[in-house]
C-alpha atoms as a PDB file:
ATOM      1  CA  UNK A   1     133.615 103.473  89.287  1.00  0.00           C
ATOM      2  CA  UNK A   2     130.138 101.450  88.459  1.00  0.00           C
ATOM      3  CA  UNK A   3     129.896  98.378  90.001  1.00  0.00           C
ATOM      4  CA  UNK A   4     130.825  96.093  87.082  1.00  0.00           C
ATOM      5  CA  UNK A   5     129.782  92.883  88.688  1.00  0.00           C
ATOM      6  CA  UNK A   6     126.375  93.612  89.745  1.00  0.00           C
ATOM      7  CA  UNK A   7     125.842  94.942  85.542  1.00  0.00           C
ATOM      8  CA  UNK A   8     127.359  91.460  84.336  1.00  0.00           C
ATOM      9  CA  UNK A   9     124.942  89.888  86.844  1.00  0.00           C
ATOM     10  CA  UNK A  10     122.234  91.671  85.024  1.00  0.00           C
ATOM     11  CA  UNK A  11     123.418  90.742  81.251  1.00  0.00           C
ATOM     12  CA  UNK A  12     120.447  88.332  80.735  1.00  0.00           C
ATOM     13  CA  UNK A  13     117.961  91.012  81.561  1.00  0.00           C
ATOM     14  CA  UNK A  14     119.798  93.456  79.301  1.00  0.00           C
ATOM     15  CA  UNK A  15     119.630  90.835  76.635  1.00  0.00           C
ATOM     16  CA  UNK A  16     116.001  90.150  77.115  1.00  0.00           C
ATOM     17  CA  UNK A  17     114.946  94.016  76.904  1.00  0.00           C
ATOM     18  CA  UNK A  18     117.415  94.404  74.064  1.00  0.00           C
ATOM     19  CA  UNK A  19     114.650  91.581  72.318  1.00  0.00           C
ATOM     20  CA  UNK A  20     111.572  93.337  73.555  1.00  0.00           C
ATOM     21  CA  UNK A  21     112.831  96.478  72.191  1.00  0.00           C
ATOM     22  CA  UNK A  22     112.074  95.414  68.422  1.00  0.00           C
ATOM     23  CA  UNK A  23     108.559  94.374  69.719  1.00  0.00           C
ATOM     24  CA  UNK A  24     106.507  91.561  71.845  1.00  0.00           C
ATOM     25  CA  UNK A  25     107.365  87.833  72.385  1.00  0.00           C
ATOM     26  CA  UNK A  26     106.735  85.217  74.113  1.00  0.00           C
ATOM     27  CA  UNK A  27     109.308  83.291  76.252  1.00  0.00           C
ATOM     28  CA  UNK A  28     110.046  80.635  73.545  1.00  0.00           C
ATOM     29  CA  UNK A  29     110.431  83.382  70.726  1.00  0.00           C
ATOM     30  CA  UNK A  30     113.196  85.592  72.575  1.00  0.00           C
ATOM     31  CA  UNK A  31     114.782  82.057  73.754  1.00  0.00           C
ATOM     32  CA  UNK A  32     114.830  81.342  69.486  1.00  0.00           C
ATOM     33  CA  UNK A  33     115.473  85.451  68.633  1.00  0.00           C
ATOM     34  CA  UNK A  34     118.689  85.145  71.072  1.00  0.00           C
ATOM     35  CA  UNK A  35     120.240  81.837  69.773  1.00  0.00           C
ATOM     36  CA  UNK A  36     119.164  83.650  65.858  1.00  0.00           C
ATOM     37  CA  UNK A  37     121.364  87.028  66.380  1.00  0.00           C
ATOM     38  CA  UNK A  38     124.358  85.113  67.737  1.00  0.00           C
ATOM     39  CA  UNK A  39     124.398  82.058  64.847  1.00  0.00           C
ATOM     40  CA  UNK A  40     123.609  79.591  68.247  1.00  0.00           C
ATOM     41  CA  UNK A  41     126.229  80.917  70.149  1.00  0.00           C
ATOM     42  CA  UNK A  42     124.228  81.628  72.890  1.00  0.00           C
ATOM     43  CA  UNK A  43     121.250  79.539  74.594  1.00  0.00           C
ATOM     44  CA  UNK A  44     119.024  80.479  77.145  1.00  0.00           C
ATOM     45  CA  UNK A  45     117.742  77.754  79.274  1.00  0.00           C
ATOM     46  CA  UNK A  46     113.821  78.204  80.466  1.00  0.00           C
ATOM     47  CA  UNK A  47     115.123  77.611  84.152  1.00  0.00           C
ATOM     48  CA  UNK A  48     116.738  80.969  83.326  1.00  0.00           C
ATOM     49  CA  UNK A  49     114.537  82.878  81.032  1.00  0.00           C
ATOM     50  CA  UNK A  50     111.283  82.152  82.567  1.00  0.00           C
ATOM     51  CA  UNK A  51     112.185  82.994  86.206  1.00  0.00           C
ATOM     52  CA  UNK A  52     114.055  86.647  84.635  1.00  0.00           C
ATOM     53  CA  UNK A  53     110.816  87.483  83.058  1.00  0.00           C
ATOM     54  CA  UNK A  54     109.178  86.727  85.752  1.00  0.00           C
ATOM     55  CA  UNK A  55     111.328  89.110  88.358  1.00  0.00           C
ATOM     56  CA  UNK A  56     111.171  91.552  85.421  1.00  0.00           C
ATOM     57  CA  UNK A  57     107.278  92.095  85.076  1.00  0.00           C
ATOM     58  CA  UNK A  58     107.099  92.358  88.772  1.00  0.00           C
ATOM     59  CA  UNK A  59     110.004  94.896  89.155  1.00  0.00           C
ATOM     60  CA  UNK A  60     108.236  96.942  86.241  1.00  0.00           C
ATOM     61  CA  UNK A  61     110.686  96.243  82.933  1.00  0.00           C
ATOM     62  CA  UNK A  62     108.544  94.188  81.458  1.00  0.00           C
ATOM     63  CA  UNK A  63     104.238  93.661  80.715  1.00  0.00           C
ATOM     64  CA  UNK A  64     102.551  90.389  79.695  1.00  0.00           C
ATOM     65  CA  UNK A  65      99.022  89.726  78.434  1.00  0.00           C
ATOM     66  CA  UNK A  66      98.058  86.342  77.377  1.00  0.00           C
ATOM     67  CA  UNK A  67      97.835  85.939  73.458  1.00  0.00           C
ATOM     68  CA  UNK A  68      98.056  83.284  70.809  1.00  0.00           C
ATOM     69  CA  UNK A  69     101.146  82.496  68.975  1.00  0.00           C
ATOM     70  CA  UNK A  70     101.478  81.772  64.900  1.00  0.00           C
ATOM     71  CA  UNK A  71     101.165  78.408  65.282  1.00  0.00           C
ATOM     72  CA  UNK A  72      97.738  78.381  67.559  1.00  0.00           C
ATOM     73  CA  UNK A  73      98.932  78.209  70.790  1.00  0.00           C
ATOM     74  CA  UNK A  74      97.981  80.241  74.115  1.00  0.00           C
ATOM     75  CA  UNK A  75     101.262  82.492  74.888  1.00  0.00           C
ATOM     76  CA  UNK A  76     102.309  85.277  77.639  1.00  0.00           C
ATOM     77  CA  UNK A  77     103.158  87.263  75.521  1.00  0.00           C
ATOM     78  CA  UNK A  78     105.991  90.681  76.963  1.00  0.00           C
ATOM     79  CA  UNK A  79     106.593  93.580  75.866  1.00  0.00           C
ATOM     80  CA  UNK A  80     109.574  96.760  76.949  1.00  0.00           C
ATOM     81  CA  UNK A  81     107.953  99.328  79.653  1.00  0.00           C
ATOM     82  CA  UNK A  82     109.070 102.725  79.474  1.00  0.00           C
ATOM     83  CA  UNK A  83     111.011 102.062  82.890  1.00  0.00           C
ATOM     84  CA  UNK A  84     112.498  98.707  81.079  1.00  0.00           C
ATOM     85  CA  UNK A  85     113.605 101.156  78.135  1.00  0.00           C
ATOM     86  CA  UNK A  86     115.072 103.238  80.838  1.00  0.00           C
ATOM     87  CA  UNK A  87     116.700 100.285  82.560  1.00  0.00           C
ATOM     88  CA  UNK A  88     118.510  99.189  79.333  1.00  0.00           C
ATOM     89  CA  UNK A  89     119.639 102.530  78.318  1.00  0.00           C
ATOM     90  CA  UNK A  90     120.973 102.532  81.634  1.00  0.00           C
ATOM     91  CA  UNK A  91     122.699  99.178  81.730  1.00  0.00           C
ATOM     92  CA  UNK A  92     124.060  99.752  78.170  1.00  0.00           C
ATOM     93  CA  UNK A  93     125.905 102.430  78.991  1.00  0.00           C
ATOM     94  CA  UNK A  94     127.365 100.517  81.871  1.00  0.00           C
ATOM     95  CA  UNK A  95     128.493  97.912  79.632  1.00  0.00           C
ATOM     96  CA  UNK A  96     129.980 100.227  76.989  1.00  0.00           C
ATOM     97  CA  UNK A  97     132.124 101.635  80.043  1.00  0.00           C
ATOM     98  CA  UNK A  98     133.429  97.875  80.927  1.00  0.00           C
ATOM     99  CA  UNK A  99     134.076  97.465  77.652  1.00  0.00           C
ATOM    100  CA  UNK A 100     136.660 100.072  77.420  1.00  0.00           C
ATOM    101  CA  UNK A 101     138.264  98.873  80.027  1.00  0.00           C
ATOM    102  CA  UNK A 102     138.555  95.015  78.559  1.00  0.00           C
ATOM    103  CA  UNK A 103     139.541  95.817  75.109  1.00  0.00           C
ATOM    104  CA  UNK A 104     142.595  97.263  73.956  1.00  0.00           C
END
């Protein structure tokens, strides 16, 4: 059986590929694309999105190059890898599994 804890541990990375994969952002615009696709259900704090993008570029998921946003302003902006496509492939399959096993 997958190790379900160690996947829920990973849900913020899942949900920050699952935002890449329609296309680059920066940090504030999958912070607003997250809270947008759940009606402001859900909120992700920059002492906890920052930090996972971080980890994630150096593990491989992600890329950043400096850009400039609509509004004028100097951005890091990231983008999917092929390994982070991989890696959420991966972990949505996991999840799909747990969820089976949660709902009736």
């Amino acid at each position: 059986m997958p190790a379900y804890k160690d996947h829920l541990h990973g849900t913020l990375d899942a949900l920050i590929l699952r935002t890449l994969s329609f296309g680059p952002r920066h940090g504030y615009a999958i912070a607003t694309w997250l809270r947008e696709q759940t009606d402001e259900a859900l909120r992700v704090e920059d002492g906890s999105l920052y930090p996972a993008l971080y980890r994630m570029e150096r593990d491989g998921l992600v890329d950043a190059d400096w850009g400039t946003t609509d509004s004028g302003r100097k951005a890091k902006f990231y983008r999917i890898t092929d390994e982070g496509r991989k890696h959420l492939r991966a972990t949505q399959k996991e999840f799909a599994g747990f969820l089976k096993i949660v709902t009736p």
